[in-house]
C-alpha atoms as a PDB file:
ATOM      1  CA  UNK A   1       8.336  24.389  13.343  1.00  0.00           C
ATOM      2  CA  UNK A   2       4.522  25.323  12.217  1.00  0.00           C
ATOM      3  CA  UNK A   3       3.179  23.798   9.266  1.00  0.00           C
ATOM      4  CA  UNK A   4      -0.361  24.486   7.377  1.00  0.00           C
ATOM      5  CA  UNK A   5      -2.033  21.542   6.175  1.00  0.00           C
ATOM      6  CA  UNK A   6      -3.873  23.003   3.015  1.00  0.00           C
ATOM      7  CA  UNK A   7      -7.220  21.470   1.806  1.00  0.00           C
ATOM      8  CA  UNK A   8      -5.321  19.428  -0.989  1.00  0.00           C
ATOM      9  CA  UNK A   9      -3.479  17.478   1.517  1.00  0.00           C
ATOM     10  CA  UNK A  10       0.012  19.559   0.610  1.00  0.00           C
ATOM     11  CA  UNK A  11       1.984  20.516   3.932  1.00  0.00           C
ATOM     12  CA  UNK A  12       3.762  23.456   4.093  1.00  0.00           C
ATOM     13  CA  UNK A  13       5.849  25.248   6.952  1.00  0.00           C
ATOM     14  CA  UNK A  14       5.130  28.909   8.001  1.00  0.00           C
ATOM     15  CA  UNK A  15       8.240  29.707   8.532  1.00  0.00           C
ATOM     16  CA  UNK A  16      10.741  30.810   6.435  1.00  0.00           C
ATOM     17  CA  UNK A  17      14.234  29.183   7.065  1.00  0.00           C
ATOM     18  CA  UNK A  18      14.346  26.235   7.751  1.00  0.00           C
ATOM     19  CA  UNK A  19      17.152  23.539   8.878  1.00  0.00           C
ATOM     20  CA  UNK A  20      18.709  21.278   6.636  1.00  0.00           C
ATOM     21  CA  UNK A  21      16.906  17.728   7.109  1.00  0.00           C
ATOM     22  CA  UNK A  22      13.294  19.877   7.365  1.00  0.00           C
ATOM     23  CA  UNK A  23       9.912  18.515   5.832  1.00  0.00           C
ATOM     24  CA  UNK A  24       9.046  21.532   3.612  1.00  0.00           C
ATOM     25  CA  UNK A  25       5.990  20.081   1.609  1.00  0.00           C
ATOM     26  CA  UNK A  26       4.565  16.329   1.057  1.00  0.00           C
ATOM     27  CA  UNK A  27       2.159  15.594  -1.757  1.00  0.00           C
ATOM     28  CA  UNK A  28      -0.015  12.355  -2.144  1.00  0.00           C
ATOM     29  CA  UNK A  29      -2.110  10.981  -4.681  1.00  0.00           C
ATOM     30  CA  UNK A  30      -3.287   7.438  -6.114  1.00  0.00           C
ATOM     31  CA  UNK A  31      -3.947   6.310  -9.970  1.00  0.00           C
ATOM     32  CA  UNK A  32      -6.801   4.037 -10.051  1.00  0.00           C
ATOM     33  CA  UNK A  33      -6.875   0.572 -11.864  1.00  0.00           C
ATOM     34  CA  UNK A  34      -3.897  -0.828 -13.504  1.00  0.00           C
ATOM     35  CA  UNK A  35      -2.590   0.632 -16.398  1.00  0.00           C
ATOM     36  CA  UNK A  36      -0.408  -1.909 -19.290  1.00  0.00           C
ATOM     37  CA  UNK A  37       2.414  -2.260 -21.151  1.00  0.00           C
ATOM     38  CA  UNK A  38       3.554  -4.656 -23.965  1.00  0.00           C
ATOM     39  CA  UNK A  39       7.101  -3.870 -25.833  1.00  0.00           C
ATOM     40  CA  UNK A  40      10.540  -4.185 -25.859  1.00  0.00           C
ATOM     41  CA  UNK A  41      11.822  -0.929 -25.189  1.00  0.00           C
ATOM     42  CA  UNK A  42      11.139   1.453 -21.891  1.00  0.00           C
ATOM     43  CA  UNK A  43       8.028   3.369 -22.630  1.00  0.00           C
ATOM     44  CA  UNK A  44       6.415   5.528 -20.306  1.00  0.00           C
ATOM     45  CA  UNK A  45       3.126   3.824 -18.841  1.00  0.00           C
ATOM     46  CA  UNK A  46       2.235   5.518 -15.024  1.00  0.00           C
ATOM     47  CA  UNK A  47       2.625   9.088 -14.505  1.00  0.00           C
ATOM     48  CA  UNK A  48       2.162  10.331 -10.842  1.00  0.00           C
ATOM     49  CA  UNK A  49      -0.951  12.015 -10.729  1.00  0.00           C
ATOM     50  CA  UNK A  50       0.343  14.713  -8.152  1.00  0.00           C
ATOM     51  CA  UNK A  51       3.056  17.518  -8.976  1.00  0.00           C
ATOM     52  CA  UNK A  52       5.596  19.012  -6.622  1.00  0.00           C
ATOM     53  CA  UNK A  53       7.299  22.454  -7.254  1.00  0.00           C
ATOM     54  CA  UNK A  54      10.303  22.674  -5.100  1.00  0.00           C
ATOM     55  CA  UNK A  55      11.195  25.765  -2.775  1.00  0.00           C
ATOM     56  CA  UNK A  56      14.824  25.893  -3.392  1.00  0.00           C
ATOM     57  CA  UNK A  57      17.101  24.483  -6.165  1.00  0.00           C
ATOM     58  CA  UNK A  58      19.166  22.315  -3.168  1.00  0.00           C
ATOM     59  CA  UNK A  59      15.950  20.717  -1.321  1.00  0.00           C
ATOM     60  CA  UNK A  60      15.760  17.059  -2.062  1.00  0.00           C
ATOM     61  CA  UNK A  61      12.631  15.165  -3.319  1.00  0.00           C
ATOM     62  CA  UNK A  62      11.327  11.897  -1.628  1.00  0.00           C
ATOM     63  CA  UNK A  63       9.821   9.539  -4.234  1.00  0.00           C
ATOM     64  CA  UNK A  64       7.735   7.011  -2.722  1.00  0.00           C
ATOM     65  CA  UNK A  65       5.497   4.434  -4.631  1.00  0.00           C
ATOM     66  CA  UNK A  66       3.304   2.107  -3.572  1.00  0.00           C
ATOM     67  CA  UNK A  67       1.460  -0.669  -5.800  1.00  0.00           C
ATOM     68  CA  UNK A  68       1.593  -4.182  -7.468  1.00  0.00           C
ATOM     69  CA  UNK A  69       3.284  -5.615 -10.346  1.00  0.00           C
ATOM     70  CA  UNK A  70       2.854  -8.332 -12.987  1.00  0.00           C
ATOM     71  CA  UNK A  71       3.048  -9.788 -15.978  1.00  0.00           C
ATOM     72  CA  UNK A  72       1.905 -12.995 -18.029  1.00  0.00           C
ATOM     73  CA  UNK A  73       2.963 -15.085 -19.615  1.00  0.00           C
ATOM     74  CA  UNK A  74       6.248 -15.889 -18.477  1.00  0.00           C
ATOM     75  CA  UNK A  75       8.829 -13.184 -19.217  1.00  0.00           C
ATOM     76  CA  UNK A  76       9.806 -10.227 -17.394  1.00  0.00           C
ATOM     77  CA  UNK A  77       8.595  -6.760 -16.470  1.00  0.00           C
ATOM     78  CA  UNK A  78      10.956  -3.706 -15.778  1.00  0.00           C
ATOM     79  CA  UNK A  79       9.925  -0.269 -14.485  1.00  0.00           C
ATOM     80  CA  UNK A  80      12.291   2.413 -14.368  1.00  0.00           C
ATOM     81  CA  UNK A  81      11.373   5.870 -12.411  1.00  0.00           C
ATOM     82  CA  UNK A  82      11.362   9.043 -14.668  1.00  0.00           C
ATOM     83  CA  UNK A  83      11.574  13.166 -13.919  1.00  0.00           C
ATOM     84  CA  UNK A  84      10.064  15.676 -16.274  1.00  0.00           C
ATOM     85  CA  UNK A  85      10.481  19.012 -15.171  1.00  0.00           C
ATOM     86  CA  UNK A  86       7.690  22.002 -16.769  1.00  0.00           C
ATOM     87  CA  UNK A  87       6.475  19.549 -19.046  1.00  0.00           C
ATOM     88  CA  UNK A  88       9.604  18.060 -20.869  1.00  0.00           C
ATOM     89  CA  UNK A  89       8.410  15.130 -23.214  1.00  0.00           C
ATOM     90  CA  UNK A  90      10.956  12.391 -21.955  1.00  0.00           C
ATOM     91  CA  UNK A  91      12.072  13.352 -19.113  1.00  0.00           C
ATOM     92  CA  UNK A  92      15.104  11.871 -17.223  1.00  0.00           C
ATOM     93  CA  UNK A  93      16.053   8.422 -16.438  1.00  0.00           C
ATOM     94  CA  UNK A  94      16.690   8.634 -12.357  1.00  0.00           C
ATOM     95  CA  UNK A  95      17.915   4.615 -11.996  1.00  0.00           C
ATOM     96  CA  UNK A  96      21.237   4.361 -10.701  1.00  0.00           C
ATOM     97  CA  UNK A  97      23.428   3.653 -14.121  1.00  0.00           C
ATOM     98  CA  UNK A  98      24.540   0.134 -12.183  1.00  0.00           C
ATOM     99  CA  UNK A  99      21.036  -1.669 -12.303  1.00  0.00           C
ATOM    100  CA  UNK A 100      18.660  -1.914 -15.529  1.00  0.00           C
ATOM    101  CA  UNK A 101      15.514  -1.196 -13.585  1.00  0.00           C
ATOM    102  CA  UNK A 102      14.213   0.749 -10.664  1.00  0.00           C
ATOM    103  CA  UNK A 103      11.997  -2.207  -9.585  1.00  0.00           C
ATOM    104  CA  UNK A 104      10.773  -5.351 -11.570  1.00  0.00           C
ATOM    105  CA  UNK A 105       9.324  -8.417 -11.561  1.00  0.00           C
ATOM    106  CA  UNK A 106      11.392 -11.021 -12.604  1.00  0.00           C
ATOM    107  CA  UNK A 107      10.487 -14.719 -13.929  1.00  0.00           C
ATOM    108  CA  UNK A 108       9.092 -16.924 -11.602  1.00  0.00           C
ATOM    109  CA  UNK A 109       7.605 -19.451 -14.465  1.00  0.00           C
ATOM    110  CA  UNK A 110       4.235 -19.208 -13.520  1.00  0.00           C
ATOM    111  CA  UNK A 111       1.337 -17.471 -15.445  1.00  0.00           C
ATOM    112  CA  UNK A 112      -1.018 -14.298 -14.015  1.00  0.00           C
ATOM    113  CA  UNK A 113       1.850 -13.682 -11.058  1.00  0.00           C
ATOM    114  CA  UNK A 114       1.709 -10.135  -9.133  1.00  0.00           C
ATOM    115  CA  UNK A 115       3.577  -8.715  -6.035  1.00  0.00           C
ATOM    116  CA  UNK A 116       3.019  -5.909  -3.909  1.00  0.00           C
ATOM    117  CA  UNK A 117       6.018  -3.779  -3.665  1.00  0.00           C
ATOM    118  CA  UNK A 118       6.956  -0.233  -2.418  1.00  0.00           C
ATOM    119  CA  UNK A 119      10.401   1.892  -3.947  1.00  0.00           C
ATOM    120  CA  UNK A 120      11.482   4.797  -2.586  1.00  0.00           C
ATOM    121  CA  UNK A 121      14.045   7.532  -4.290  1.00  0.00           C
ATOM    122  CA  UNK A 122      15.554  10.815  -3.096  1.00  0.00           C
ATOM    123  CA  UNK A 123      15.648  13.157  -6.197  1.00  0.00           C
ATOM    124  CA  UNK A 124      19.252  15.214  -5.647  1.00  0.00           C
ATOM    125  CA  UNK A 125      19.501  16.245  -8.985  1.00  0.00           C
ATOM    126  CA  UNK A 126      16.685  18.521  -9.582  1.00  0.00           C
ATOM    127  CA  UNK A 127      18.299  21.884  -9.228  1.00  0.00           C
ATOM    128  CA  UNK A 128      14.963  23.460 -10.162  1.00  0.00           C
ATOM    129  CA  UNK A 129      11.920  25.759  -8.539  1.00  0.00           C
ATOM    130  CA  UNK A 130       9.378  24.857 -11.809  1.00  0.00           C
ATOM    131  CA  UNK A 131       7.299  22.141 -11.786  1.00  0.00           C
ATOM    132  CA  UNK A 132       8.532  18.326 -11.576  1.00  0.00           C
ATOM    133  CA  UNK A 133       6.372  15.452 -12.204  1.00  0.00           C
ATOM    134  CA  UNK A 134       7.555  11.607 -11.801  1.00  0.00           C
ATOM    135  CA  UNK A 135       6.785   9.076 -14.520  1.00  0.00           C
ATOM    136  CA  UNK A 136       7.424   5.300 -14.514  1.00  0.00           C
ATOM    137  CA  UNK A 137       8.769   3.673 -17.767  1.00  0.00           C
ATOM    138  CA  UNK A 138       8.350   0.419 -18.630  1.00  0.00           C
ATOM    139  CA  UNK A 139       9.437  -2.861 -20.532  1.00  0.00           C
ATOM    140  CA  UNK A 140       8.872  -6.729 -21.047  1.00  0.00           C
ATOM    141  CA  UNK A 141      11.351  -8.574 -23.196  1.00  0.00           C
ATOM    142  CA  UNK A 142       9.530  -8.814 -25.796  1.00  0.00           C
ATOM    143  CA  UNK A 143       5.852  -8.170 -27.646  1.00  0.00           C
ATOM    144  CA  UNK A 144       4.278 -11.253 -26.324  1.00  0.00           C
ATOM    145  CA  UNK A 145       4.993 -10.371 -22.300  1.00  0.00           C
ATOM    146  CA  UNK A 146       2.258  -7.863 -21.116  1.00  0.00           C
ATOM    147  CA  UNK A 147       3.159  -6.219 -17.659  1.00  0.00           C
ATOM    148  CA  UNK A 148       1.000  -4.815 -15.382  1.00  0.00           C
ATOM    149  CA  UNK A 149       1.600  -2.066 -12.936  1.00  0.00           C
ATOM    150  CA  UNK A 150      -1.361  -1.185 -10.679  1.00  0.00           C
ATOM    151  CA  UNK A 151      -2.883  -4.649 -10.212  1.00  0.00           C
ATOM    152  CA  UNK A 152      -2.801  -8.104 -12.402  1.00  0.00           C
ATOM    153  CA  UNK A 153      -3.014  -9.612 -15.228  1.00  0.00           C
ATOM    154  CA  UNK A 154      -6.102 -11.387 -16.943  1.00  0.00           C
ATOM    155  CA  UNK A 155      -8.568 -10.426 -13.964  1.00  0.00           C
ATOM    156  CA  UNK A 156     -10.203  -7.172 -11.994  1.00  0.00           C
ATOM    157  CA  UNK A 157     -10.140  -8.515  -8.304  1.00  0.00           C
ATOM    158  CA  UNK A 158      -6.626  -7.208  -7.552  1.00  0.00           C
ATOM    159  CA  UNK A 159      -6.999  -3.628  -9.306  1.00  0.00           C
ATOM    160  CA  UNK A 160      -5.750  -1.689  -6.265  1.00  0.00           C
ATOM    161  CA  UNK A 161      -4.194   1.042  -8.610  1.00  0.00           C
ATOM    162  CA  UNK A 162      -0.757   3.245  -7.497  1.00  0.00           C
ATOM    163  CA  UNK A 163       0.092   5.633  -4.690  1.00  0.00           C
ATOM    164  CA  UNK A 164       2.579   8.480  -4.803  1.00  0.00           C
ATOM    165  CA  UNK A 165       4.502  10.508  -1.975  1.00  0.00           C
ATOM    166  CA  UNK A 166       6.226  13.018  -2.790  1.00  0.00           C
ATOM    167  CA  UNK A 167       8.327  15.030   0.047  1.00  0.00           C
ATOM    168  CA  UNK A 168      10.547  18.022  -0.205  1.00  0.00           C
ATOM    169  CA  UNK A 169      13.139  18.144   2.401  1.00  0.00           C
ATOM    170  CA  UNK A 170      15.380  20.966   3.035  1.00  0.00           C
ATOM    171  CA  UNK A 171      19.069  20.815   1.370  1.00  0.00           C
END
Protein backbone atom coordinates (compact mmCIF):
# COMPACT_ATOMS: atom_id res chain seq x y z
CA UNK A 1 0.00 0.00 0.00
CA UNK A 2 1.39 3.77 -0.75
CA UNK A 3 0.70 6.36 1.63
CA UNK A 4 1.47 10.35 1.40
CA UNK A 5 2.65 11.84 4.45
CA UNK A 6 1.19 15.48 4.08
CA UNK A 7 3.01 18.50 5.70
CA UNK A 8 0.49 18.44 8.74
CA UNK A 9 1.65 15.12 9.79
CA UNK A 10 -1.90 13.42 8.43
CA UNK A 11 -1.18 10.01 6.50
CA UNK A 12 -3.15 9.10 3.84
CA UNK A 13 -3.09 6.05 1.30
CA UNK A 14 -3.05 6.59 -2.54
CA UNK A 15 -4.96 4.05 -3.24
CA UNK A 16 -8.38 3.66 -3.34
CA UNK A 17 -9.69 0.33 -1.79
CA UNK A 18 -8.35 -0.72 0.72
CA UNK A 19 -8.54 -4.04 3.03
CA UNK A 20 -10.38 -4.22 6.05
CA UNK A 21 -7.76 -3.79 9.06
CA UNK A 22 -5.92 -0.83 6.70
CA UNK A 23 -4.36 2.45 8.27
CA UNK A 24 -6.30 5.04 6.19
CA UNK A 25 -5.24 8.35 8.03
CA UNK A 26 -3.51 9.10 11.62
CA UNK A 27 -3.67 12.56 13.13
CA UNK A 28 -1.51 13.86 16.12
CA UNK A 29 -1.47 16.79 18.15
CA UNK A 30 -0.58 17.94 21.88
CA UNK A 31 -2.46 20.66 24.26
CA UNK A 32 0.05 22.46 26.19
CA UNK A 33 -0.06 23.03 30.06
CA UNK A 34 -2.68 21.54 32.17
CA UNK A 35 -6.00 22.63 31.94
CA UNK A 36 -8.61 22.33 35.50
CA UNK A 37 -11.62 21.29 36.70
CA UNK A 38 -13.55 21.76 40.02
CA UNK A 39 -17.39 20.38 40.21
CA UNK A 40 -19.53 17.73 40.77
CA UNK A 41 -20.93 16.93 37.59
CA UNK A 42 -18.96 15.81 34.15
CA UNK A 43 -18.06 18.98 32.40
CA UNK A 44 -16.09 19.14 29.44
CA UNK A 45 -12.40 20.40 30.26
CA UNK A 46 -9.72 18.99 27.26
CA UNK A 47 -10.74 19.02 23.77
CA UNK A 48 -8.30 17.30 21.27
CA UNK A 49 -6.74 19.89 19.44
CA UNK A 50 -6.65 17.78 16.10
CA UNK A 51 -9.86 16.75 13.98
CA UNK A 52 -10.35 13.62 11.94
CA UNK A 53 -12.98 13.34 9.08
CA UNK A 54 -13.51 9.75 8.33
CA UNK A 55 -13.45 8.18 4.69
CA UNK A 56 -16.27 5.84 5.05
CA UNK A 57 -19.22 5.59 7.52
CA UNK A 58 -17.80 1.76 8.62
CA UNK A 59 -13.93 2.75 9.22
CA UNK A 60 -13.16 2.70 12.87
CA UNK A 61 -11.40 5.52 14.86
CA UNK A 62 -8.35 4.86 17.20
CA UNK A 63 -8.43 7.21 20.22
CA UNK A 64 -5.23 7.38 21.88
CA UNK A 65 -4.29 9.81 24.79
CA UNK A 66 -1.40 10.39 26.42
CA UNK A 67 -0.87 12.68 29.67
CA UNK A 68 -1.00 12.99 33.54
CA UNK A 69 -3.63 13.26 36.03
CA UNK A 70 -4.32 14.75 39.47
CA UNK A 71 -6.06 16.21 41.91
CA UNK A 72 -5.72 17.78 45.54
CA UNK A 73 -6.85 17.60 48.13
CA UNK A 74 -7.93 14.25 48.72
CA UNK A 75 -10.97 13.24 46.65
CA UNK A 76 -11.28 11.90 43.32
CA UNK A 77 -10.95 12.86 39.67
CA UNK A 78 -12.97 11.19 36.75
CA UNK A 79 -12.50 11.78 33.02
CA UNK A 80 -14.80 10.40 30.65
CA UNK A 81 -13.94 10.49 26.67
CA UNK A 82 -16.50 12.49 24.52
CA UNK A 83 -17.43 12.60 20.42
CA UNK A 84 -18.88 15.67 18.82
CA UNK A 85 -19.44 15.27 15.35
CA UNK A 86 -19.68 18.93 12.93
CA UNK A 87 -19.70 20.83 15.94
CA UNK A 88 -22.52 19.33 18.21
CA UNK A 89 -22.44 21.18 21.68
CA UNK A 90 -22.35 17.96 23.97
CA UNK A 91 -21.41 15.51 22.14
CA UNK A 92 -21.59 11.76 23.07
CA UNK A 93 -20.57 9.93 26.07
CA UNK A 94 -18.22 6.93 24.46
CA UNK A 95 -17.49 5.04 28.17
CA UNK A 96 -18.67 1.67 28.18
CA UNK A 97 -22.23 2.02 30.23
CA UNK A 98 -20.50 -0.67 32.89
CA UNK A 99 -17.74 1.74 34.36
CA UNK A 100 -18.36 5.51 35.56
CA UNK A 101 -15.20 6.81 33.97
CA UNK A 102 -12.95 6.32 31.02
CA UNK A 103 -9.83 6.79 33.22
CA UNK A 104 -9.42 8.39 36.77
CA UNK A 105 -7.50 8.93 39.51
CA UNK A 106 -8.74 7.55 42.46
CA UNK A 107 -7.90 8.40 46.31
CA UNK A 108 -4.68 7.60 47.43
CA UNK A 109 -4.90 10.06 50.70
CA UNK A 110 -2.14 12.07 49.89
CA UNK A 111 -2.15 15.79 48.75
CA UNK A 112 -0.64 17.25 45.11
CA UNK A 113 -0.64 13.33 43.69
CA UNK A 114 -0.34 12.88 39.69
CA UNK A 115 0.15 9.77 37.40
CA UNK A 116 1.09 9.37 33.98
CA UNK A 117 -1.36 7.33 32.13
CA UNK A 118 -2.22 6.48 28.46
CA UNK A 119 -6.19 5.21 27.28
CA UNK A 120 -6.87 4.06 24.16
CA UNK A 121 -10.57 3.68 22.41
CA UNK A 122 -11.76 2.38 19.04
CA UNK A 123 -14.72 4.67 17.97
CA UNK A 124 -17.32 1.97 16.13
CA UNK A 125 -20.12 4.06 16.38
CA UNK A 126 -19.43 6.98 14.27
CA UNK A 127 -21.30 6.14 11.13
CA UNK A 128 -20.28 9.54 9.75
CA UNK A 129 -17.91 11.24 6.80
CA UNK A 130 -18.25 15.05 8.62
CA UNK A 131 -16.02 16.13 10.99
CA UNK A 132 -15.47 14.37 14.56
CA UNK A 133 -13.59 15.88 17.30
CA UNK A 134 -12.86 14.04 20.82
CA UNK A 135 -13.45 15.87 24.10
CA UNK A 136 -12.66 14.70 27.66
CA UNK A 137 -15.27 15.42 30.43
CA UNK A 138 -14.56 15.70 33.74
CA UNK A 139 -15.55 15.47 37.55
CA UNK A 140 -14.31 15.52 41.30
CA UNK A 141 -16.82 14.66 43.97
CA UNK A 142 -17.37 17.62 44.98
CA UNK A 143 -16.47 21.69 44.77
CA UNK A 144 -13.56 21.50 47.06
CA UNK A 145 -11.51 18.59 44.85
CA UNK A 146 -9.72 20.38 41.89
CA UNK A 147 -8.43 17.82 39.19
CA UNK A 148 -5.89 18.29 36.91
CA UNK A 149 -5.46 16.80 33.52
CA UNK A 150 -2.26 17.79 31.68
CA UNK A 151 0.15 18.02 34.63
CA UNK A 152 -0.33 18.71 38.63
CA UNK A 153 -1.67 20.37 41.03
CA UNK A 154 -0.29 23.47 43.07
CA UNK A 155 3.06 23.64 40.93
CA UNK A 156 4.46 24.23 37.08
CA UNK A 157 7.40 21.63 37.01
CA UNK A 158 5.23 18.73 35.79
CA UNK A 159 3.12 20.76 33.05
CA UNK A 160 3.80 18.26 30.25
CA UNK A 161 0.31 19.04 28.66
CA UNK A 162 -1.85 16.14 26.46
CA UNK A 163 -1.21 14.16 23.30
CA UNK A 164 -3.80 12.86 20.87
CA UNK A 165 -3.73 10.00 18.11
CA UNK A 166 -6.21 9.66 16.20
CA UNK A 167 -6.24 6.65 13.46
CA UNK A 168 -8.80 5.66 10.93
CA UNK A 169 -8.71 2.09 10.08
CA UNK A 170 -10.62 0.50 7.39
CA UNK A 171 -14.12 -1.28 8.39
Amino acid sequence: MAVTINGNGTITPTSAVQPAGSILQVVSGHNTGKTTVSNSGFTSFLTCPVTITPSSTSSKILVSVYTQIGRTPNGNLRVKLYRDISGGSTGTDLTPTSEVCWFGHWNDYSYYTTTSIGKTFVDTTHSTTSVITYKLYGDTEGTSVTGVIGGRPGDTFFNQGTDWVLMEVAG
